[in-house]
PDB file of N, CA and C in Angstrom:
ATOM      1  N   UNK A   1       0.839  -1.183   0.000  1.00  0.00           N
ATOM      2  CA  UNK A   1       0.000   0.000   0.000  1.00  0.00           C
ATOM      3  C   UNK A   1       0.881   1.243   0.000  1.00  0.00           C
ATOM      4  N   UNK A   2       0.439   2.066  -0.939  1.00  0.00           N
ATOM      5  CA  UNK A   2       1.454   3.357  -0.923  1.00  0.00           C
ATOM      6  C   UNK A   2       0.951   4.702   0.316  1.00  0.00           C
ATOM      7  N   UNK A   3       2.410   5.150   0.408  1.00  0.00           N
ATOM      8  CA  UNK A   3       2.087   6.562   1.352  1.00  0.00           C
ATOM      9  C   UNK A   3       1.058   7.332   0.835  1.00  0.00           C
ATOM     10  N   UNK A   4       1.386   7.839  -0.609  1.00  0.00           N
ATOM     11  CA  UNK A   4       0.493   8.811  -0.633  1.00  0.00           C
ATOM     12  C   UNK A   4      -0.856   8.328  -1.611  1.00  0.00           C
ATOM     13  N   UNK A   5      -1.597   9.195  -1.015  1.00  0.00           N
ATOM     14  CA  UNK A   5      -3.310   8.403  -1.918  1.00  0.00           C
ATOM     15  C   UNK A   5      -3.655   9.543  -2.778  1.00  0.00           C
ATOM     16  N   UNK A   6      -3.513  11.249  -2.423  1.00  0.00           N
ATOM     17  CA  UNK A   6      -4.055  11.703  -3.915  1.00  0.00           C
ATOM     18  C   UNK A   6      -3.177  13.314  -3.727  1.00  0.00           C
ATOM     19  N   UNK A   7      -2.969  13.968  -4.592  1.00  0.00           N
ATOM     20  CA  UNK A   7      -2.769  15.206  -4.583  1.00  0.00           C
ATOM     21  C   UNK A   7      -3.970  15.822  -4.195  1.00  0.00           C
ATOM     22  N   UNK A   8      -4.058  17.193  -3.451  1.00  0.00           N
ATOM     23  CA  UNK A   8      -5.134  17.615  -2.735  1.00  0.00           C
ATOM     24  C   UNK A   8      -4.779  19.034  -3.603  1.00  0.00           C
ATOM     25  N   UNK A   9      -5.824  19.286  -4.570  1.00  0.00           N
ATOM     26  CA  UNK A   9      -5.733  20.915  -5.297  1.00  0.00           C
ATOM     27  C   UNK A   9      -7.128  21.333  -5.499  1.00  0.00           C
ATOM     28  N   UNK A  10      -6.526  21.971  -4.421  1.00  0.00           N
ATOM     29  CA  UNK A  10      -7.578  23.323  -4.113  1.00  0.00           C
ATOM     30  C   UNK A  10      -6.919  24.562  -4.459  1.00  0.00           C
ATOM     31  N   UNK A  11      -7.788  25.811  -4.501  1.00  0.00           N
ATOM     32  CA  UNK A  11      -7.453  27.091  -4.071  1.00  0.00           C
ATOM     33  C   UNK A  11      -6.051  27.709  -3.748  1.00  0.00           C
ATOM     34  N   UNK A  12      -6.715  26.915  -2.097  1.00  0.00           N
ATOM     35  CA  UNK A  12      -5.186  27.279  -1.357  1.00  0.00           C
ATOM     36  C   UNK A  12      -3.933  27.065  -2.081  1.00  0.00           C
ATOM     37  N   UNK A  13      -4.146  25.431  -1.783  1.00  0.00           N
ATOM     38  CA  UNK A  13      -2.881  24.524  -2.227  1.00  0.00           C
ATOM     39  C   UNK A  13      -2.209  24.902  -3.563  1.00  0.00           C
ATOM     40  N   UNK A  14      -3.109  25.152  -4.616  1.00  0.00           N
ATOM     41  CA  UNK A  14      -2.577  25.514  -6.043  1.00  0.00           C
ATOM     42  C   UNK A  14      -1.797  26.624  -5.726  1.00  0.00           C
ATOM     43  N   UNK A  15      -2.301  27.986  -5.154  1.00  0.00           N
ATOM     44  CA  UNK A  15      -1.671  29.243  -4.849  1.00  0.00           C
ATOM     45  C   UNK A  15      -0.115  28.642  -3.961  1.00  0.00           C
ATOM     46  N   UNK A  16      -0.570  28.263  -2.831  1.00  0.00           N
ATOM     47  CA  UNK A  16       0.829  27.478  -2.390  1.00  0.00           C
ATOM     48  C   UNK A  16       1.656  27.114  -3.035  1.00  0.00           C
ATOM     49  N   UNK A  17       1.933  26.361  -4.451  1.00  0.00           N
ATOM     50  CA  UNK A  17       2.218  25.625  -4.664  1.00  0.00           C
ATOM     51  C   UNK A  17       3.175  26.763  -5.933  1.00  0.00           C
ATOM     52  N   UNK A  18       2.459  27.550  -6.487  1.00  0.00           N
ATOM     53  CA  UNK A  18       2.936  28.612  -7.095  1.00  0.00           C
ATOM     54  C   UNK A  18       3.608  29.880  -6.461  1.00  0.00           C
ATOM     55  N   UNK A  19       3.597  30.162  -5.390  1.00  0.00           N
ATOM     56  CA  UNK A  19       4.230  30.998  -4.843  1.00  0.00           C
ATOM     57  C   UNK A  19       5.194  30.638  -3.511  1.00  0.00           C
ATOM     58  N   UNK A  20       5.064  29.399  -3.142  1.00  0.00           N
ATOM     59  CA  UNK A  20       6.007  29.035  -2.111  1.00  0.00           C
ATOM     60  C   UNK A  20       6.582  27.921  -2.692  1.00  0.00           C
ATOM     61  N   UNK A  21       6.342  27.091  -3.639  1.00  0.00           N
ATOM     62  CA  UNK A  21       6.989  25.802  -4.356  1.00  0.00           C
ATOM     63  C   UNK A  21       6.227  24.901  -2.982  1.00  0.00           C
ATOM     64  N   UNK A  22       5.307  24.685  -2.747  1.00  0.00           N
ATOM     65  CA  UNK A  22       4.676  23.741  -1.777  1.00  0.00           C
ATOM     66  C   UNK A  22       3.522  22.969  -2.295  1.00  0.00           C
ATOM     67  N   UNK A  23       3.576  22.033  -1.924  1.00  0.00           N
ATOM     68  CA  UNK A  23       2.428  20.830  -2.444  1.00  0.00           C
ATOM     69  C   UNK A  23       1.669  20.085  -1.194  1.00  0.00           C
ATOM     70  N   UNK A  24       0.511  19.545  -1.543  1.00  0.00           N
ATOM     71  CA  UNK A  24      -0.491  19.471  -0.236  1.00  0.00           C
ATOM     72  C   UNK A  24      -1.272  18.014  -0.926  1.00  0.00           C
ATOM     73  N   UNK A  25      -0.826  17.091  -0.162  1.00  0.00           N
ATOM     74  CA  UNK A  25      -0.936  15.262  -0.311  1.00  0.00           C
ATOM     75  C   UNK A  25      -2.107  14.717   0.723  1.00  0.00           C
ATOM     76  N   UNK A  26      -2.986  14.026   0.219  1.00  0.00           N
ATOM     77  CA  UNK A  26      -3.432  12.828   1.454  1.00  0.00           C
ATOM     78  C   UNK A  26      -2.592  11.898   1.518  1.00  0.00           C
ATOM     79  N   UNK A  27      -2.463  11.656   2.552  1.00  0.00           N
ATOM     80  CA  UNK A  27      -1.423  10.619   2.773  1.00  0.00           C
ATOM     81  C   UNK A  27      -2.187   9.421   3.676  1.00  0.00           C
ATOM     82  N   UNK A  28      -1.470   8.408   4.367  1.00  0.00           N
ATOM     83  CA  UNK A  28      -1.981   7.731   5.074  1.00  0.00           C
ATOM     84  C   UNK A  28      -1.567   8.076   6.531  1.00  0.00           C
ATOM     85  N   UNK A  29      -2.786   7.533   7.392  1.00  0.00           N
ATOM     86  CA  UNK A  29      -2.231   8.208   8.472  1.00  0.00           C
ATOM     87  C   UNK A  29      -1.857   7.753   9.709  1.00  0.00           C
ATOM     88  N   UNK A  30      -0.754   6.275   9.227  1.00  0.00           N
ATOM     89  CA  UNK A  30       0.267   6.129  10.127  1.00  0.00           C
ATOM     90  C   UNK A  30       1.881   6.647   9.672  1.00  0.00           C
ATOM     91  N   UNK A  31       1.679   7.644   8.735  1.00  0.00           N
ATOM     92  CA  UNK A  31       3.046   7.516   7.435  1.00  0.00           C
ATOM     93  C   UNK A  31       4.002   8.744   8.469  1.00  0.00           C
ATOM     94  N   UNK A  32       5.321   8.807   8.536  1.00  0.00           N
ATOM     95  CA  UNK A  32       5.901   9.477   8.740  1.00  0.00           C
ATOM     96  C   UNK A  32       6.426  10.175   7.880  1.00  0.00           C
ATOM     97  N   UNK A  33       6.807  11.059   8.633  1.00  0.00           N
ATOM     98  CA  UNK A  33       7.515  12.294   7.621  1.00  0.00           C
ATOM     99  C   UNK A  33       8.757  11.712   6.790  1.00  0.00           C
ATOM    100  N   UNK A  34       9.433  10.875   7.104  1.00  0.00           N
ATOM    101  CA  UNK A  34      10.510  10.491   6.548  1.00  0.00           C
ATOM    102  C   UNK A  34       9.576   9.672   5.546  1.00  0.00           C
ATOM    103  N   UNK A  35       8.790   8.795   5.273  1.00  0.00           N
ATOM    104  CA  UNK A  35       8.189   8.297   4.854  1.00  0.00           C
ATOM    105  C   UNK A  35       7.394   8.921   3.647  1.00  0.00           C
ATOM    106  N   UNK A  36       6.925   9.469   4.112  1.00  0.00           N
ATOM    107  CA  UNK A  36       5.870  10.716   2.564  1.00  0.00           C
ATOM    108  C   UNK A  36       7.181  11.267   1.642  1.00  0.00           C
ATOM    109  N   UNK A  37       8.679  11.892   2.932  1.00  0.00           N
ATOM    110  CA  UNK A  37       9.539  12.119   1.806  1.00  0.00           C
ATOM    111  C   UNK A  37       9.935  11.478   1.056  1.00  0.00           C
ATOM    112  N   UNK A  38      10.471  10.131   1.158  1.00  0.00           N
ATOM    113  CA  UNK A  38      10.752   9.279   0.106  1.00  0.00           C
ATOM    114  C   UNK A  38       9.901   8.810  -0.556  1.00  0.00           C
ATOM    115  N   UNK A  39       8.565   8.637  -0.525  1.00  0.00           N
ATOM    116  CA  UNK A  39       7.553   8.074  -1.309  1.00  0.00           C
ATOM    117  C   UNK A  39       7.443   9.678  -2.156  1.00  0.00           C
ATOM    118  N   UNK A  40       7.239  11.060  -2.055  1.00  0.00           N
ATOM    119  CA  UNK A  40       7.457  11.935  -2.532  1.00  0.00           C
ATOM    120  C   UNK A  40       8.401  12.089  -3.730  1.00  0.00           C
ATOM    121  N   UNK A  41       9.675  11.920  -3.628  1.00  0.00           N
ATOM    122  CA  UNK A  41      10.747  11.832  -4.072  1.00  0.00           C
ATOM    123  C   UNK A  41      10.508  10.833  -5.384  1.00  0.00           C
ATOM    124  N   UNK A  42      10.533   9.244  -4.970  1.00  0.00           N
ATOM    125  CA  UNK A  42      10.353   8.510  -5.584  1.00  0.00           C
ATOM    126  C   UNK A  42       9.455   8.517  -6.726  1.00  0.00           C
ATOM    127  N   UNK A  43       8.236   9.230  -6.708  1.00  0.00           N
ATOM    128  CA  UNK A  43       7.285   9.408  -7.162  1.00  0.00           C
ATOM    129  C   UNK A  43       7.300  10.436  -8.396  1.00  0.00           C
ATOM    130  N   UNK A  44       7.362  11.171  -7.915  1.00  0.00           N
ATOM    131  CA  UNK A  44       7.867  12.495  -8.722  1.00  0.00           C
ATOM    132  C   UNK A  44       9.149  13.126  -9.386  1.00  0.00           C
ATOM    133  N   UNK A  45      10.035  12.507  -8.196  1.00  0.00           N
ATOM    134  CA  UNK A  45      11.780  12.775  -8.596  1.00  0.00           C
ATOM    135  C   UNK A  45      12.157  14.096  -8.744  1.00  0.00           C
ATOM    136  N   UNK A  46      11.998  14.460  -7.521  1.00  0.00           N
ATOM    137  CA  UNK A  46      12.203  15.854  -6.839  1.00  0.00           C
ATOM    138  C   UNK A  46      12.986  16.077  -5.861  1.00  0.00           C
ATOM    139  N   UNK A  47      13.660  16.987  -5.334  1.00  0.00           N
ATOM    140  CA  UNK A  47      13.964  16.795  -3.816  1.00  0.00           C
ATOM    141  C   UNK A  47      13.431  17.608  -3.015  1.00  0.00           C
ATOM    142  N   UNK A  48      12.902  17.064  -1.889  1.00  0.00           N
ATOM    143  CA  UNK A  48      12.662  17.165  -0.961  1.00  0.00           C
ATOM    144  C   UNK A  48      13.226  18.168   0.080  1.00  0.00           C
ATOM    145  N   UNK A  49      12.649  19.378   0.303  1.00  0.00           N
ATOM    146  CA  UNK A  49      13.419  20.167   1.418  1.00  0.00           C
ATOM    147  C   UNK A  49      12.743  20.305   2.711  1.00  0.00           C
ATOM    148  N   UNK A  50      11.518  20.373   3.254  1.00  0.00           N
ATOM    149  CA  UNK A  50      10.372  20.134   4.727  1.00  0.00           C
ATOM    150  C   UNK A  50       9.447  19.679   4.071  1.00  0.00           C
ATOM    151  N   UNK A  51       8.896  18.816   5.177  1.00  0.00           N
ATOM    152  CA  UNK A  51       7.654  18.139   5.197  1.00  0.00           C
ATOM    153  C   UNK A  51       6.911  18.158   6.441  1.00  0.00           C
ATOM    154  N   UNK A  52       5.175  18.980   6.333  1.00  0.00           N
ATOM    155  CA  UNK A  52       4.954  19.315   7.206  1.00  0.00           C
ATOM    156  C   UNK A  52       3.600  18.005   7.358  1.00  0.00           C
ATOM    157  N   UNK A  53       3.114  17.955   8.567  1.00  0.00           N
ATOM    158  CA  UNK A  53       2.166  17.267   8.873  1.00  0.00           C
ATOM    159  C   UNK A  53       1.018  17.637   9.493  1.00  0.00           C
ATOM    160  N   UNK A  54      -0.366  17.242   9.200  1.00  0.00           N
ATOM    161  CA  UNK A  54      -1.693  17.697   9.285  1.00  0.00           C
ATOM    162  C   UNK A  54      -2.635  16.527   9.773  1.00  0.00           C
ATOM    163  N   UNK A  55      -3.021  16.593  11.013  1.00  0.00           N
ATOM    164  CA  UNK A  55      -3.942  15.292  11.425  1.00  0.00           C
ATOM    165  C   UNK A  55      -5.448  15.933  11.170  1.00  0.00           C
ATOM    166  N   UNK A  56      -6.745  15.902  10.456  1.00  0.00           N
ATOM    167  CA  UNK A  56      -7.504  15.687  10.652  1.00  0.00           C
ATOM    168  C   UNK A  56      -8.259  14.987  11.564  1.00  0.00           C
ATOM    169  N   UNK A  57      -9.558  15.732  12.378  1.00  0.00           N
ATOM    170  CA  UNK A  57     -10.349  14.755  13.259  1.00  0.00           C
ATOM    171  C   UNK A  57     -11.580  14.697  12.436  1.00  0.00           C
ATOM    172  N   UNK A  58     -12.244  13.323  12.615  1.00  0.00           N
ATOM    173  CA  UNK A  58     -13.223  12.928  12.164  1.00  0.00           C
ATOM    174  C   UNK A  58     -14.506  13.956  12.259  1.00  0.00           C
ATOM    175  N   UNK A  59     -15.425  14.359  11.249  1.00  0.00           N
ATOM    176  CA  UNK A  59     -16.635  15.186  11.521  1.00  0.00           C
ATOM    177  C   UNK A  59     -17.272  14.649  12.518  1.00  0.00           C
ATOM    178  N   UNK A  60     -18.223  15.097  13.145  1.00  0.00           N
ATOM    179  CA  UNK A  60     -19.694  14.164  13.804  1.00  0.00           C
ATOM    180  C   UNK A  60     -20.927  14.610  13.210  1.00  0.00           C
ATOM    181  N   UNK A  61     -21.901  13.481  12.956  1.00  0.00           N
ATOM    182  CA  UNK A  61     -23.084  13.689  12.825  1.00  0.00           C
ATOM    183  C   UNK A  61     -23.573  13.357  13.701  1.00  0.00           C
ATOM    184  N   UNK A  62     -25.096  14.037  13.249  1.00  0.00           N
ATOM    185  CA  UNK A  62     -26.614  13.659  14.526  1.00  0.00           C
ATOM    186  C   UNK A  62     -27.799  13.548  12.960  1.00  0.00           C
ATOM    187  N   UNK A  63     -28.649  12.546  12.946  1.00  0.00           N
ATOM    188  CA  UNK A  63     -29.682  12.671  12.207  1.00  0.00           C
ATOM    189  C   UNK A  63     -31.013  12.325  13.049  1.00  0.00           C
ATOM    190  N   UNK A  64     -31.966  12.893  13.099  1.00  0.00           N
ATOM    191  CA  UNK A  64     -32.752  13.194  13.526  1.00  0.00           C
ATOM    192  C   UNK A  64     -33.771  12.165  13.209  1.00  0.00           C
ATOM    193  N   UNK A  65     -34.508  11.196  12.922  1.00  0.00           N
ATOM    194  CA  UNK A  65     -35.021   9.958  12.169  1.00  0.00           C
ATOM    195  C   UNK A  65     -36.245   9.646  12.780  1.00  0.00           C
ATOM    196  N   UNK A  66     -36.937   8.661  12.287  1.00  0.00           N
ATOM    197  CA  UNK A  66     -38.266   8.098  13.147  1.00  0.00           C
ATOM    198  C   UNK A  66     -37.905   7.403  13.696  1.00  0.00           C
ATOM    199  N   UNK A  67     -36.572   6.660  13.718  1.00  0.00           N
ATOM    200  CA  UNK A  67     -36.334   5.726  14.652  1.00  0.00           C
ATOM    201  C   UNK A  67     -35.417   6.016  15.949  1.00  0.00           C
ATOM    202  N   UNK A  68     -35.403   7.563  15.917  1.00  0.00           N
ATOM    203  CA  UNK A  68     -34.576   7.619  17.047  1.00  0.00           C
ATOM    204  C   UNK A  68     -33.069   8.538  16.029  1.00  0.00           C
ATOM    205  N   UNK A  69     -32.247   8.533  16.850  1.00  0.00           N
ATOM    206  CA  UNK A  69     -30.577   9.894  17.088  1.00  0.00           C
ATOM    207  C   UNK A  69     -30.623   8.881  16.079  1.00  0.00           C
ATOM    208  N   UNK A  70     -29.461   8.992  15.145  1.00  0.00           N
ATOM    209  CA  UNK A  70     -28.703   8.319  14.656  1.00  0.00           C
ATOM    210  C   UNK A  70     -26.810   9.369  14.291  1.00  0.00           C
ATOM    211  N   UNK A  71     -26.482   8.569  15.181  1.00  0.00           N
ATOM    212  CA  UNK A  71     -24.991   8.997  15.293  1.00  0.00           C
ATOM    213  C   UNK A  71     -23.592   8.287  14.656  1.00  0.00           C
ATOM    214  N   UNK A  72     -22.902   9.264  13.202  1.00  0.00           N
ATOM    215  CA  UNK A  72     -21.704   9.131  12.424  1.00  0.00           C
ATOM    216  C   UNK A  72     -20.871  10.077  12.388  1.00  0.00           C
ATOM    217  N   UNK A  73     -19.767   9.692  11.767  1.00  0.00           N
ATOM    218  CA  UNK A  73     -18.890  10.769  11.654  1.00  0.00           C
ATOM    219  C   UNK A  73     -17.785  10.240  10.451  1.00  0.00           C
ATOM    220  N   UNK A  74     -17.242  11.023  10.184  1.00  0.00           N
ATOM    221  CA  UNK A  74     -16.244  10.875   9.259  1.00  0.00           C
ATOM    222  C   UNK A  74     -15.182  10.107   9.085  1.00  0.00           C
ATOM    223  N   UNK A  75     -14.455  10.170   8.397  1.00  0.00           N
ATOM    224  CA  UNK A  75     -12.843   9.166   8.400  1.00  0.00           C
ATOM    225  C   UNK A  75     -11.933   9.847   9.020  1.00  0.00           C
ATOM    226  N   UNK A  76     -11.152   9.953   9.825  1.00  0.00           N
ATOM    227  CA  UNK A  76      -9.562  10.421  10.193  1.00  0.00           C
ATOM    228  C   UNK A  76      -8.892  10.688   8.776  1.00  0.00           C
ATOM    229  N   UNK A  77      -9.053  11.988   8.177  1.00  0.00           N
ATOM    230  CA  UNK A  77      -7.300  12.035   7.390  1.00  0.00           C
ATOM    231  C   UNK A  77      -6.006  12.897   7.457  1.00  0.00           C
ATOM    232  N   UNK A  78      -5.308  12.614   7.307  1.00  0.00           N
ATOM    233  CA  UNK A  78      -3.646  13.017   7.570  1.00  0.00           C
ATOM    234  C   UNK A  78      -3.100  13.821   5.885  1.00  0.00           C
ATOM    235  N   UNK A  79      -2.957  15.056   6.171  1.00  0.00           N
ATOM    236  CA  UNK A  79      -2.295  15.537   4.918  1.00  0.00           C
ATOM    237  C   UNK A  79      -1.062  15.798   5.245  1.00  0.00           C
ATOM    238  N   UNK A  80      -0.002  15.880   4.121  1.00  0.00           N
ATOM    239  CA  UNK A  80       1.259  16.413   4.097  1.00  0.00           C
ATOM    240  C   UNK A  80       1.453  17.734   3.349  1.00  0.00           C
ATOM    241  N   UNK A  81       2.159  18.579   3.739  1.00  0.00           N
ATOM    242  CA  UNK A  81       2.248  19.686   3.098  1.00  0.00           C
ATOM    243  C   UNK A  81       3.879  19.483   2.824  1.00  0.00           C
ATOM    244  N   UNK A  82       4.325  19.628   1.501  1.00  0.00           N
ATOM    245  CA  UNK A  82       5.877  19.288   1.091  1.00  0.00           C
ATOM    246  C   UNK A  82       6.390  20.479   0.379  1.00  0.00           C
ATOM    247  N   UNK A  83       7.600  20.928   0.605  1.00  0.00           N
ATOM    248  CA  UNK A  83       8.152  21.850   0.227  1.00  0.00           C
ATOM    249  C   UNK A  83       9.535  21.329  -0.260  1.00  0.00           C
ATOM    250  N   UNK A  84       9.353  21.517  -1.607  1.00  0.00           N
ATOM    251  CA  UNK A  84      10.628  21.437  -2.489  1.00  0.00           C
ATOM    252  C   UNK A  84      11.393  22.339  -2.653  1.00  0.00           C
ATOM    253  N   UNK A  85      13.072  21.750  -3.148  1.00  0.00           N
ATOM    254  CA  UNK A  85      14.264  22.399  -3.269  1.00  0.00           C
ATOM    255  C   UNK A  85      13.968  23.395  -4.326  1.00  0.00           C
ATOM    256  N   UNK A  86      14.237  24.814  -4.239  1.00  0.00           N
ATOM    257  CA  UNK A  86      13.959  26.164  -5.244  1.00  0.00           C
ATOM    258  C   UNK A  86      14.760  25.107  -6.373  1.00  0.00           C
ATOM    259  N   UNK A  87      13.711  25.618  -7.584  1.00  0.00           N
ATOM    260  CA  UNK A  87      13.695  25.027  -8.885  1.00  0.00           C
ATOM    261  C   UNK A  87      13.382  23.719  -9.122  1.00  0.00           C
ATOM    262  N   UNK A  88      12.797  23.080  -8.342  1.00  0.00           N
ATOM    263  CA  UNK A  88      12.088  21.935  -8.797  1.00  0.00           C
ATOM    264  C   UNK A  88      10.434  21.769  -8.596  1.00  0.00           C
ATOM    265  N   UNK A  89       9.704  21.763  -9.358  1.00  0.00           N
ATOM    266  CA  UNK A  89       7.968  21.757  -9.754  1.00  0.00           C
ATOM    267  C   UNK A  89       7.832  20.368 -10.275  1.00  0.00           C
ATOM    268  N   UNK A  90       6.609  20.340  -9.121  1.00  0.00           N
ATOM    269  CA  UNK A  90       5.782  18.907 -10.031  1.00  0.00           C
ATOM    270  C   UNK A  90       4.540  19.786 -10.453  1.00  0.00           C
ATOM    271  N   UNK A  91       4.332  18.873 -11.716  1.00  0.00           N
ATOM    272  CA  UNK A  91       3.059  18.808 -12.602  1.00  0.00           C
ATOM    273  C   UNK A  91       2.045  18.381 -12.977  1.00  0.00           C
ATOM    274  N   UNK A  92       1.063  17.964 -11.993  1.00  0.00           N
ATOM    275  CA  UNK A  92      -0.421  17.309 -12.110  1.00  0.00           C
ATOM    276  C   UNK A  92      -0.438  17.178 -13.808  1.00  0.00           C
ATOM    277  N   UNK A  93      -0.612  17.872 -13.700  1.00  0.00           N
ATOM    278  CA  UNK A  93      -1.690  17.913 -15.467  1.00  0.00           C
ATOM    279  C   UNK A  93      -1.050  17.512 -16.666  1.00  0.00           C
ATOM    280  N   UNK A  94      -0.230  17.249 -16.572  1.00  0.00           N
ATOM    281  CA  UNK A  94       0.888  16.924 -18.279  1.00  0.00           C
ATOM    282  C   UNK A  94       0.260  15.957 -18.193  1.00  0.00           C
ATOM    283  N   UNK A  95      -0.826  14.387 -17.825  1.00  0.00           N
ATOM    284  CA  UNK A  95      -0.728  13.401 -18.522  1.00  0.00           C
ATOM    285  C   UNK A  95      -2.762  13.768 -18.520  1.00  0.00           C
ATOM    286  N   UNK A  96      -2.968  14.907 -18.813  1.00  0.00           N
ATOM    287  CA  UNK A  96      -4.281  15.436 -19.202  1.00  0.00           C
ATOM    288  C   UNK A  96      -4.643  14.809 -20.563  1.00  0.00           C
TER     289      UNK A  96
END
């Protein structure tokens, strides 16, 4: 099973990503930082200069029902925020 599961581009992250050289990953979320970097690296073939880490807590629900509360909540996810060596860019979209 790999570290990382998807590039996360949003808003933010795109702007990030263009003005600080930073990129923003779901990852899994027992993965260490040393871990996302080399799966990072490997992946893309970049280097690696910080890697920051982001724990998500699960949402909660309440639904209101005929049968009574009904109580869920979300998944746990873990993002990485990665910051590459000045002059190196990865590129989502070239295999558009």
């Amino acid at each position: 099973m790999s570290v990382l599961y998807k590039p996360i581009i949003t808003e933010k992250a795109t702007s990030e990503s263009e003005l600080r050289n930073r990129y923003t990953f779901l990852v899994r979320t027992n993965a260490n930082k040393i871990e996302i970097k080399k799966a990072v690296e490997l992946k893309y073939g970049v280097s690696v200069e910080k890697v920051r880490t982001i724990n998500y807590r699960p949402d909660r629900k309440k639904k209101y029902t005929k049968n009574g509360i009904q109580n869920s909540k979300s998944n746990i996810t873990k993002r990485a925020i990665v910051q590459l060596v000045e002059g190196d860019n990865i590129d989502f979209y070239n295999n558009i």
